[in-house]
C-alpha atoms as a PDB file:
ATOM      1  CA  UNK A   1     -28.351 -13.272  37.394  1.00  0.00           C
ATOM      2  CA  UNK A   2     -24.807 -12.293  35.756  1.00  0.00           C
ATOM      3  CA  UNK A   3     -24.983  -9.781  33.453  1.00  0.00           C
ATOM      4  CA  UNK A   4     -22.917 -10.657  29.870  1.00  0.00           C
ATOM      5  CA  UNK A   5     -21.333  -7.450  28.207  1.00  0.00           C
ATOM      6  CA  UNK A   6     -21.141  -7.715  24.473  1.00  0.00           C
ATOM      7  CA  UNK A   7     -17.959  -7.965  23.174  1.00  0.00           C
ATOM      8  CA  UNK A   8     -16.392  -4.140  21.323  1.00  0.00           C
ATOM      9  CA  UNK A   9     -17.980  -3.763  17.990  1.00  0.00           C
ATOM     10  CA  UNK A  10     -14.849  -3.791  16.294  1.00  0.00           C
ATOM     11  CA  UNK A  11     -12.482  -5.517  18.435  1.00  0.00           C
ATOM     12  CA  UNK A  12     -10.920  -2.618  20.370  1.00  0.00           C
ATOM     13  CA  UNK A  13      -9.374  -2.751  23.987  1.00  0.00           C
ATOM     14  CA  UNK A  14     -10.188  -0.059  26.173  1.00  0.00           C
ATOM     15  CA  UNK A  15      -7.155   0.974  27.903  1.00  0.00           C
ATOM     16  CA  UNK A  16      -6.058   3.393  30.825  1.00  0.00           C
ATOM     17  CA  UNK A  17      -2.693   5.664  30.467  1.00  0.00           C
ATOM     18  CA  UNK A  18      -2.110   7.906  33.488  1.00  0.00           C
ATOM     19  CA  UNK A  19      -5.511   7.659  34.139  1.00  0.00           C
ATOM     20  CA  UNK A  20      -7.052   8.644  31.089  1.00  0.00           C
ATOM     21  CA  UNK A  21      -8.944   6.258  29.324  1.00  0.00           C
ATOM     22  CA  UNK A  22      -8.564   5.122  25.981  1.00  0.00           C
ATOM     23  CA  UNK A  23     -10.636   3.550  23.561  1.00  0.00           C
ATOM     24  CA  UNK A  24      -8.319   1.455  22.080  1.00  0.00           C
ATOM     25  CA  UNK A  25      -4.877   0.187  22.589  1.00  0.00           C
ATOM     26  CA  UNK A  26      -3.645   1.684  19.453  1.00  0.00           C
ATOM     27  CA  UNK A  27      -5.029   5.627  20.862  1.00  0.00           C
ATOM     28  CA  UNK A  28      -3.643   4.563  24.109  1.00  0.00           C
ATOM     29  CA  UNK A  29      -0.091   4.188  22.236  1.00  0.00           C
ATOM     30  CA  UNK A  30      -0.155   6.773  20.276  1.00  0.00           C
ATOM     31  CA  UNK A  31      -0.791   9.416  23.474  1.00  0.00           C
ATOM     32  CA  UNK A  32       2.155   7.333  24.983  1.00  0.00           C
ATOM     33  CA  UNK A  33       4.126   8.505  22.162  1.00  0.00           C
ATOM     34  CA  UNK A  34       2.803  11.940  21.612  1.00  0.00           C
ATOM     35  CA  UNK A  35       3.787  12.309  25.383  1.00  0.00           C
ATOM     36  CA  UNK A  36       7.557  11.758  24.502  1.00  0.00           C
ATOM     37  CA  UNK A  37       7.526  14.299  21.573  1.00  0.00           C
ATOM     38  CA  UNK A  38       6.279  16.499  23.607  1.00  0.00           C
ATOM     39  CA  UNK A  39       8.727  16.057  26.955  1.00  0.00           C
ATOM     40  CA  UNK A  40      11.069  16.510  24.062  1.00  0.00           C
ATOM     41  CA  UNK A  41      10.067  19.686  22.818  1.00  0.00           C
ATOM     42  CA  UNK A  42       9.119  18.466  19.262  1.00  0.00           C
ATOM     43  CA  UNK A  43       4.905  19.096  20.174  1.00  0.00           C
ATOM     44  CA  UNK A  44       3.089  21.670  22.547  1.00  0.00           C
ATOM     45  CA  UNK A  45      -0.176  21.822  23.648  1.00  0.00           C
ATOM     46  CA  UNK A  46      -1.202  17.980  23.769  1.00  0.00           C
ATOM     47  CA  UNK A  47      -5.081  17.765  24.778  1.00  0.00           C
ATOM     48  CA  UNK A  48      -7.087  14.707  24.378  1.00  0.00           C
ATOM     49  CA  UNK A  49     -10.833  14.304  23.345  1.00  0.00           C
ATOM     50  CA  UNK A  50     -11.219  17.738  22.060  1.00  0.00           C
ATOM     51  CA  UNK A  51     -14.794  18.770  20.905  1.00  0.00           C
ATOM     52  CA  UNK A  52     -15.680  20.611  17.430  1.00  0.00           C
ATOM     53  CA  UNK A  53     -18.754  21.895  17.010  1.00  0.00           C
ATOM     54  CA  UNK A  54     -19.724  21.195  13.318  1.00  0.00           C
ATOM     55  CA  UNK A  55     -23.230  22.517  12.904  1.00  0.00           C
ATOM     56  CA  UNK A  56     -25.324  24.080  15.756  1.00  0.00           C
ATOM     57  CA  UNK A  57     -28.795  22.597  17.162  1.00  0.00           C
ATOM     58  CA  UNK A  58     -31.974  23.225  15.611  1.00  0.00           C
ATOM     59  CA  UNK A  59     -35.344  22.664  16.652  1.00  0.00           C
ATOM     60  CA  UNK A  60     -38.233  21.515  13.820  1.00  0.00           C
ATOM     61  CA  UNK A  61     -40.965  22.694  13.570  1.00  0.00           C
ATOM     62  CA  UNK A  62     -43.592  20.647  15.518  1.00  0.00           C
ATOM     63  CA  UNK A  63     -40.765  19.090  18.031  1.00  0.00           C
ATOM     64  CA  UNK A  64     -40.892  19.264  21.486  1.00  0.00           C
ATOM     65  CA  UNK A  65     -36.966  19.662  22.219  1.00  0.00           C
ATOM     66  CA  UNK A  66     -34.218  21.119  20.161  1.00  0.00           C
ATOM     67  CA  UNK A  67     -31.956  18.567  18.257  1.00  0.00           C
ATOM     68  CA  UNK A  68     -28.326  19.077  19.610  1.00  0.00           C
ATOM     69  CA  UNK A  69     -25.380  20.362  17.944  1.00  0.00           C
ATOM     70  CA  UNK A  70     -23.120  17.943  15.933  1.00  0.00           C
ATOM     71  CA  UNK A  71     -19.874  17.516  17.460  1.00  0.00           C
ATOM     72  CA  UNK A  72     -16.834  16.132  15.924  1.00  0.00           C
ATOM     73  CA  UNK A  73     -14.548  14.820  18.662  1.00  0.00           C
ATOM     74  CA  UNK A  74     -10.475  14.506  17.948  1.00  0.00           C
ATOM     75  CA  UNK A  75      -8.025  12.051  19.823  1.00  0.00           C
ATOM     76  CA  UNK A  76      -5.870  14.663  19.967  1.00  0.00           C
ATOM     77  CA  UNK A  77      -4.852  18.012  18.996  1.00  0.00           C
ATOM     78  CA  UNK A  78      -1.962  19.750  19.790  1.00  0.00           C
ATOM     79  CA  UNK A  79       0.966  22.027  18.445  1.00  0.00           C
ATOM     80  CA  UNK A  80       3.513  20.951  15.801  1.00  0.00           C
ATOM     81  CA  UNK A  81       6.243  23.754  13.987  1.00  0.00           C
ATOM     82  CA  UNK A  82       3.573  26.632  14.776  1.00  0.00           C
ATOM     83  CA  UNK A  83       0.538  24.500  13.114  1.00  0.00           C
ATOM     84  CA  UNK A  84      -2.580  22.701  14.998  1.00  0.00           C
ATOM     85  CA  UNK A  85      -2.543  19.181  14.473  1.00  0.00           C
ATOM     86  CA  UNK A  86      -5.997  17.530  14.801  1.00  0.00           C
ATOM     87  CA  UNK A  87      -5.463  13.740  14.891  1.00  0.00           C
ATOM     88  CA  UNK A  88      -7.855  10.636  15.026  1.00  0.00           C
ATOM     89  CA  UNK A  89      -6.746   6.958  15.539  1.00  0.00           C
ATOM     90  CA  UNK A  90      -9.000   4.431  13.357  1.00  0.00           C
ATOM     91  CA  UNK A  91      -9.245   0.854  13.387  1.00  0.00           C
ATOM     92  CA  UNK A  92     -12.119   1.381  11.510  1.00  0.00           C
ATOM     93  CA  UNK A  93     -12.925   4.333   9.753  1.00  0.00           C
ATOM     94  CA  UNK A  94     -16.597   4.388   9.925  1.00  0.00           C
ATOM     95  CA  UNK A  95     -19.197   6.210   7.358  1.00  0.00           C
ATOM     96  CA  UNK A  96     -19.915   8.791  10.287  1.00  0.00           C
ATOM     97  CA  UNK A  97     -15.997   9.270  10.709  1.00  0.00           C
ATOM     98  CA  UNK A  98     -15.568   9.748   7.233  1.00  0.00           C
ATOM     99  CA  UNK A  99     -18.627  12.769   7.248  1.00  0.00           C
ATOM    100  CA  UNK A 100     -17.472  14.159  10.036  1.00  0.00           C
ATOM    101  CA  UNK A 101     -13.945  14.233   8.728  1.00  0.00           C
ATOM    102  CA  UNK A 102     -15.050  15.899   5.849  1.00  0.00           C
ATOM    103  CA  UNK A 103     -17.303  18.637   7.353  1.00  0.00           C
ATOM    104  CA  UNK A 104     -14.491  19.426   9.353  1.00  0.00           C
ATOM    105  CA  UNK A 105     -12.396  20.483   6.475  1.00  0.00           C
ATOM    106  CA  UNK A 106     -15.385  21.674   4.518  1.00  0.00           C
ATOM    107  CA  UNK A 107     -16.852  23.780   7.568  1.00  0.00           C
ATOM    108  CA  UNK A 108     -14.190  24.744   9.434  1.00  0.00           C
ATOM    109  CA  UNK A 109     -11.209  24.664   6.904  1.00  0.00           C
ATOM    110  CA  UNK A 110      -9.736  21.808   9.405  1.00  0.00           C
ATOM    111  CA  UNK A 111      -7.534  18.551   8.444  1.00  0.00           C
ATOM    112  CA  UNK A 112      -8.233  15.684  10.365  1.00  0.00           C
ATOM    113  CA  UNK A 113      -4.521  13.414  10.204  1.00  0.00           C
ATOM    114  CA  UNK A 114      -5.774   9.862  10.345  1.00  0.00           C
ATOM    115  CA  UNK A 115      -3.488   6.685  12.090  1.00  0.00           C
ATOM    116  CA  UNK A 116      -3.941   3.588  11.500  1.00  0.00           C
END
């Protein structure tokens, strides 16, 4: 029996760029690009899929296992004139993108830059 995989929820491409994988085509550009700024001196520091930790775990009372931290991870982050860029590429911004986004700023005093 041949298993069917369901098509992307909204219509993205995963996509491999020096073997990294990519969600999309569009994040997949966009590292392609961030890669030339930074051969050309204009950004430092690239990283992909970089992890924030917006609130830590808890455990309720009555539960077996702790809950686990929330975790806001960027496309990229990386170094522009002396600043940390944090940068997400969106299709889609989605009501959990959009909370996260704004915990980030609200928590941790961090901008998320949004592409579309």
């Amino acid at each position: 029996m041949e298993q069917q995989t369901k098509p992307p929820k909204y219509g993205n491409t995963k996509t491999v760029v020096n073997d990294i994988k990519f969600d999309s085509r569009a994040e997949a550009q966009r590292y392609s690009h961030l890669m030339i700024l930074q051969r050309a001196g204009h950004i430092s520091n690239l990283r992909c899929q970089v992890s924030f930790e917006l609130v830590s775990g808890v455990k309720f009372a009555g539960a077996a296992r702790a809950k686990p931290s929330i975790r806001y991870v960027a496309d990229f982050v990386y170094t522009e004139n002396g600043k940390e860029v944090i940068e997400d590429v969106k299709g889609v911004e989605t009501q959990e993108f959009k909370i996260k986004r704004h915990l980030m700023l609200a928590l941790l005093g961090k901008e998320v830059r949004v592409l579309k």
